[in-house]
N, C-alpha and C. Protein backbone atom coordinates (compact mmCIF):
# COMPACT_ATOMS: atom_id res chain seq x y z
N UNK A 1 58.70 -36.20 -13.13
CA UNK A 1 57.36 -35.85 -13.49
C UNK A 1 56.58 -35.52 -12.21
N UNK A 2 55.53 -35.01 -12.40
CA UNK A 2 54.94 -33.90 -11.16
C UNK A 2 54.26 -34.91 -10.56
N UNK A 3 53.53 -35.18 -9.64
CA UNK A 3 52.51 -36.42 -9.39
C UNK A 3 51.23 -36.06 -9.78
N UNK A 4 50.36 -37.17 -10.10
CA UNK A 4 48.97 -36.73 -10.29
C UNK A 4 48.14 -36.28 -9.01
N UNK A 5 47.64 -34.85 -10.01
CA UNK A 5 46.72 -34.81 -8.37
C UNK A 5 45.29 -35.01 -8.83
N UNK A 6 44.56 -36.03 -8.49
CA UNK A 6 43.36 -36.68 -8.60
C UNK A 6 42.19 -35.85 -8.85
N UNK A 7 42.01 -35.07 -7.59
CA UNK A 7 41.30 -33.95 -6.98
C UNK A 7 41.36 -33.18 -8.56
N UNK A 8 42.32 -32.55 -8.70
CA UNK A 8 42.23 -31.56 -10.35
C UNK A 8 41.98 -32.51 -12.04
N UNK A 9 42.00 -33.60 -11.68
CA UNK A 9 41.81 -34.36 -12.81
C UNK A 9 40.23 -34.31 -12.62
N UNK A 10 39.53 -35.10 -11.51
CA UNK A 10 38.45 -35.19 -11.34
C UNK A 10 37.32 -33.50 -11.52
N UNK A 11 38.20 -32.70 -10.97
CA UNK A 11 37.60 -31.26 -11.43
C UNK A 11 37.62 -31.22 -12.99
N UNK A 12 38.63 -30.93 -13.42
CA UNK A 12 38.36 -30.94 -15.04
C UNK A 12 37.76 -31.76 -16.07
N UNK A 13 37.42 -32.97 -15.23
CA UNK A 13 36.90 -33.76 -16.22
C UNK A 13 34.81 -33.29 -16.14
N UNK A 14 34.90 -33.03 -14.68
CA UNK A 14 33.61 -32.64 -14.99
C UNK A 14 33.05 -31.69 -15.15
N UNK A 15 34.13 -30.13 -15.27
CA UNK A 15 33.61 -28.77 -15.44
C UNK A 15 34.09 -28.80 -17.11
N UNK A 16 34.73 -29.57 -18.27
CA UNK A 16 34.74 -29.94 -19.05
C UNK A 16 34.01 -30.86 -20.40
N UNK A 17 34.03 -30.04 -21.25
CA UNK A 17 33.57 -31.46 -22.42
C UNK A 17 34.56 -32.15 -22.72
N UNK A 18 35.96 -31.49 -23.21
CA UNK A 18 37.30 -32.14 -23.51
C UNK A 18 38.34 -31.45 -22.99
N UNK A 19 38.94 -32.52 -22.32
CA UNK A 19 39.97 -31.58 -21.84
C UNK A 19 41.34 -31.95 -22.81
N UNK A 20 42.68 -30.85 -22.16
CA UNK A 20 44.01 -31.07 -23.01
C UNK A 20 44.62 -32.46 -22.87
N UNK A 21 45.38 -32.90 -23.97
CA UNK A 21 45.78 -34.50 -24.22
C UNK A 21 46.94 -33.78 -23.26
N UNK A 22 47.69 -33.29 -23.06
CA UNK A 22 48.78 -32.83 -22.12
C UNK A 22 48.73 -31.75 -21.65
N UNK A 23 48.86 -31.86 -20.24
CA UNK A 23 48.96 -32.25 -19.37
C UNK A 23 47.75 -33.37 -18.94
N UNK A 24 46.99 -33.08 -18.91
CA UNK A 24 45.40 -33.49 -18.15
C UNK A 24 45.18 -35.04 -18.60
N UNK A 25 45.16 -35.35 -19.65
CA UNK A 25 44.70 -36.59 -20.16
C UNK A 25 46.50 -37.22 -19.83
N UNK A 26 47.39 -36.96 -20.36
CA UNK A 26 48.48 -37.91 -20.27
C UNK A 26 48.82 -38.51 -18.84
N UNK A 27 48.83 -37.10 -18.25
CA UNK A 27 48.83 -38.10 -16.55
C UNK A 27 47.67 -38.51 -15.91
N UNK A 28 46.74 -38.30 -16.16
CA UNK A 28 45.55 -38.75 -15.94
C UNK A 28 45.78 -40.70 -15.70
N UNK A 29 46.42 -40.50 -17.28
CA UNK A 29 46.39 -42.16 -17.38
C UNK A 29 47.98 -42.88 -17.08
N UNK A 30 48.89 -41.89 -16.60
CA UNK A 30 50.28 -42.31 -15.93
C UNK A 30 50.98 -42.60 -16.79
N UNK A 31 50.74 -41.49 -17.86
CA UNK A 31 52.00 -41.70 -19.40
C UNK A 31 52.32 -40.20 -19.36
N UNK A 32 54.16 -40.42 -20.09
CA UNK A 32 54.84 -39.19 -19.85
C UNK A 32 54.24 -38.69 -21.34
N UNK A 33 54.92 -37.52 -21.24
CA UNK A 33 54.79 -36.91 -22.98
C UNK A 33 55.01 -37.23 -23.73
N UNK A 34 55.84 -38.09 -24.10
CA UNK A 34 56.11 -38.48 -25.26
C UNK A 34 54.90 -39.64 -25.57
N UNK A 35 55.21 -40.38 -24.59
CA UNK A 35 53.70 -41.64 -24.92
C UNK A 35 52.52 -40.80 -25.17
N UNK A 36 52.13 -40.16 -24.63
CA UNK A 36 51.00 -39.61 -24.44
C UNK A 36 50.79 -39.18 -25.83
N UNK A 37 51.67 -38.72 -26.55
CA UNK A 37 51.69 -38.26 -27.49
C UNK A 37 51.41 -39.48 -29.04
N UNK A 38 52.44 -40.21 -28.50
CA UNK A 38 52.64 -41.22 -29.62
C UNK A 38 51.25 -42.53 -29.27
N UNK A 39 50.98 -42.57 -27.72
CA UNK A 39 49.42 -43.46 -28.08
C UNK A 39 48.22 -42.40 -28.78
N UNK A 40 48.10 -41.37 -28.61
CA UNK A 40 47.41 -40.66 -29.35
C UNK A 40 47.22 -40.96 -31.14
N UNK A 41 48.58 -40.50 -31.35
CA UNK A 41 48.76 -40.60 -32.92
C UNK A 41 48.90 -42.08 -32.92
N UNK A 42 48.24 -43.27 -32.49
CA UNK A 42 48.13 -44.80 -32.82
C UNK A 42 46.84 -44.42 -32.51
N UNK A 43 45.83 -43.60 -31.72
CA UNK A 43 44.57 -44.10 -32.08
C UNK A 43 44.44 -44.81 -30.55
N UNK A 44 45.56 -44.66 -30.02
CA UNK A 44 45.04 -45.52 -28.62
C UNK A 44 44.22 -44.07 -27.24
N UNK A 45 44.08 -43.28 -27.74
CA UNK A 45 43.74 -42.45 -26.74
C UNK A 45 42.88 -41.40 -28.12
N UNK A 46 41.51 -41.27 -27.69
CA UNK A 46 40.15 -41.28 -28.36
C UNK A 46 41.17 -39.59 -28.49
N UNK A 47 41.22 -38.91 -29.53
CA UNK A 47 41.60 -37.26 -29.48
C UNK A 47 40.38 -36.37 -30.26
N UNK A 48 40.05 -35.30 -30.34
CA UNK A 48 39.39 -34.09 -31.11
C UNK A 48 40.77 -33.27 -31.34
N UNK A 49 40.57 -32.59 -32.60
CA UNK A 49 41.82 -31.94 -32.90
C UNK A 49 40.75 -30.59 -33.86
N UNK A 50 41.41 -29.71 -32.46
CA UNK A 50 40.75 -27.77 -32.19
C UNK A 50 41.86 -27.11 -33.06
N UNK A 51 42.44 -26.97 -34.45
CA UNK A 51 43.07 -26.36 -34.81
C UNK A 51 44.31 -27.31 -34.55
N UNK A 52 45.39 -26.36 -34.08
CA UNK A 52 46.54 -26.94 -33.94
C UNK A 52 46.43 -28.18 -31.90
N UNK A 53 45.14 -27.48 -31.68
CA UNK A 53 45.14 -28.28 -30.35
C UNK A 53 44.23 -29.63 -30.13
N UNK A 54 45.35 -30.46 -29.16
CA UNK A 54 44.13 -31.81 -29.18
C UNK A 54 43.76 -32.37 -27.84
N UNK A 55 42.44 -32.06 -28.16
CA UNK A 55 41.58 -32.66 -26.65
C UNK A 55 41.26 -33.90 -26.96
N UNK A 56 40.91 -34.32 -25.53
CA UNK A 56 40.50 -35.41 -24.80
C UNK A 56 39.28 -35.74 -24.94
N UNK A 57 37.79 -36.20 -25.26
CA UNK A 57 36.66 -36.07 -24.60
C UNK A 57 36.49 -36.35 -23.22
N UNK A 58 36.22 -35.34 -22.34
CA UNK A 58 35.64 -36.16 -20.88
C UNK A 58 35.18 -37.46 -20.44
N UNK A 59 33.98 -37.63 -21.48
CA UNK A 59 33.16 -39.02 -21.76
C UNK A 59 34.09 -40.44 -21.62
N UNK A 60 35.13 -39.87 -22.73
CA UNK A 60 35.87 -40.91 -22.89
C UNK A 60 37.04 -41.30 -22.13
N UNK A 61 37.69 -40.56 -21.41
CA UNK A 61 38.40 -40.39 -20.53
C UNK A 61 38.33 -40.67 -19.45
N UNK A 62 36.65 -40.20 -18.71
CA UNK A 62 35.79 -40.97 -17.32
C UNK A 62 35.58 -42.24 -17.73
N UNK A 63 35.40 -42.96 -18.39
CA UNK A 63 35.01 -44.15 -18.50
C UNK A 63 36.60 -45.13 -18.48
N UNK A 64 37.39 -44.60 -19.19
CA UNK A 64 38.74 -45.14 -19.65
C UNK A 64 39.93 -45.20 -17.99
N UNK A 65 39.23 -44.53 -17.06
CA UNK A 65 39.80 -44.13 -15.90
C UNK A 65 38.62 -44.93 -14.80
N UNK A 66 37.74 -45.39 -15.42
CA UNK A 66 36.56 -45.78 -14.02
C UNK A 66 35.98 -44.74 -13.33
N UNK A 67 35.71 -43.68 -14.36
CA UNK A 67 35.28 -42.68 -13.68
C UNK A 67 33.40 -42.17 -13.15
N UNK A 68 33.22 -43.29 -14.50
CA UNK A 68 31.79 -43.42 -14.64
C UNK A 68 30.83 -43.19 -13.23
N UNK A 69 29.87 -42.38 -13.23
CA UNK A 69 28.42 -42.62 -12.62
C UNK A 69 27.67 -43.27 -12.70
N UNK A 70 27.72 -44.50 -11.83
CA UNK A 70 26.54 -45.24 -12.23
C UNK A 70 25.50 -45.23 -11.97
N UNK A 71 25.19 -44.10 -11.32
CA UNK A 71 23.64 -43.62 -11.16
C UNK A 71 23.02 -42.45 -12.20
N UNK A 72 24.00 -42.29 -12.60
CA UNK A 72 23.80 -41.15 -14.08
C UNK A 72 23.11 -41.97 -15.06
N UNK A 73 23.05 -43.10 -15.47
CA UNK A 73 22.72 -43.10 -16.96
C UNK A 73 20.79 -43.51 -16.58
């Protein structure tokens, strides 16, 4: 598996509302595809489902990663 690169997670999460459950969200959180897939369909990873595609929310994803601003709210 590729390594995470931080730098492009952190870009997409904030030029984003939701980003893709795979690539972006699965390594984000250091799960291969298949997990990524199967915590999804348990409900363990928050999804929106665009047709046949399923995003991430940002929101939920920065927070779930410590990504939060705490001078934002």
């Amino acid at each position: 598996m590729k390594p995470v690169d931080t730098s492009e997670i952190r870009q997409a999460l904030n030029e984003n509302l939701a980003v893709p459950l795979w690539p972006t969200a699965g390594r984000a959180l250091h799960l291969k595809r298949g997990a990524t897939y199967a915590a999804a369909t348990k409900g363990d990873i928050k999804t929106i489902q665009l047709g046949r595609l399923k995003r991430v929310p940002s929101a939920w994803l920065k927070a779930k990663l410590g990504l939060d601003d705490p001078g934002a709210s």
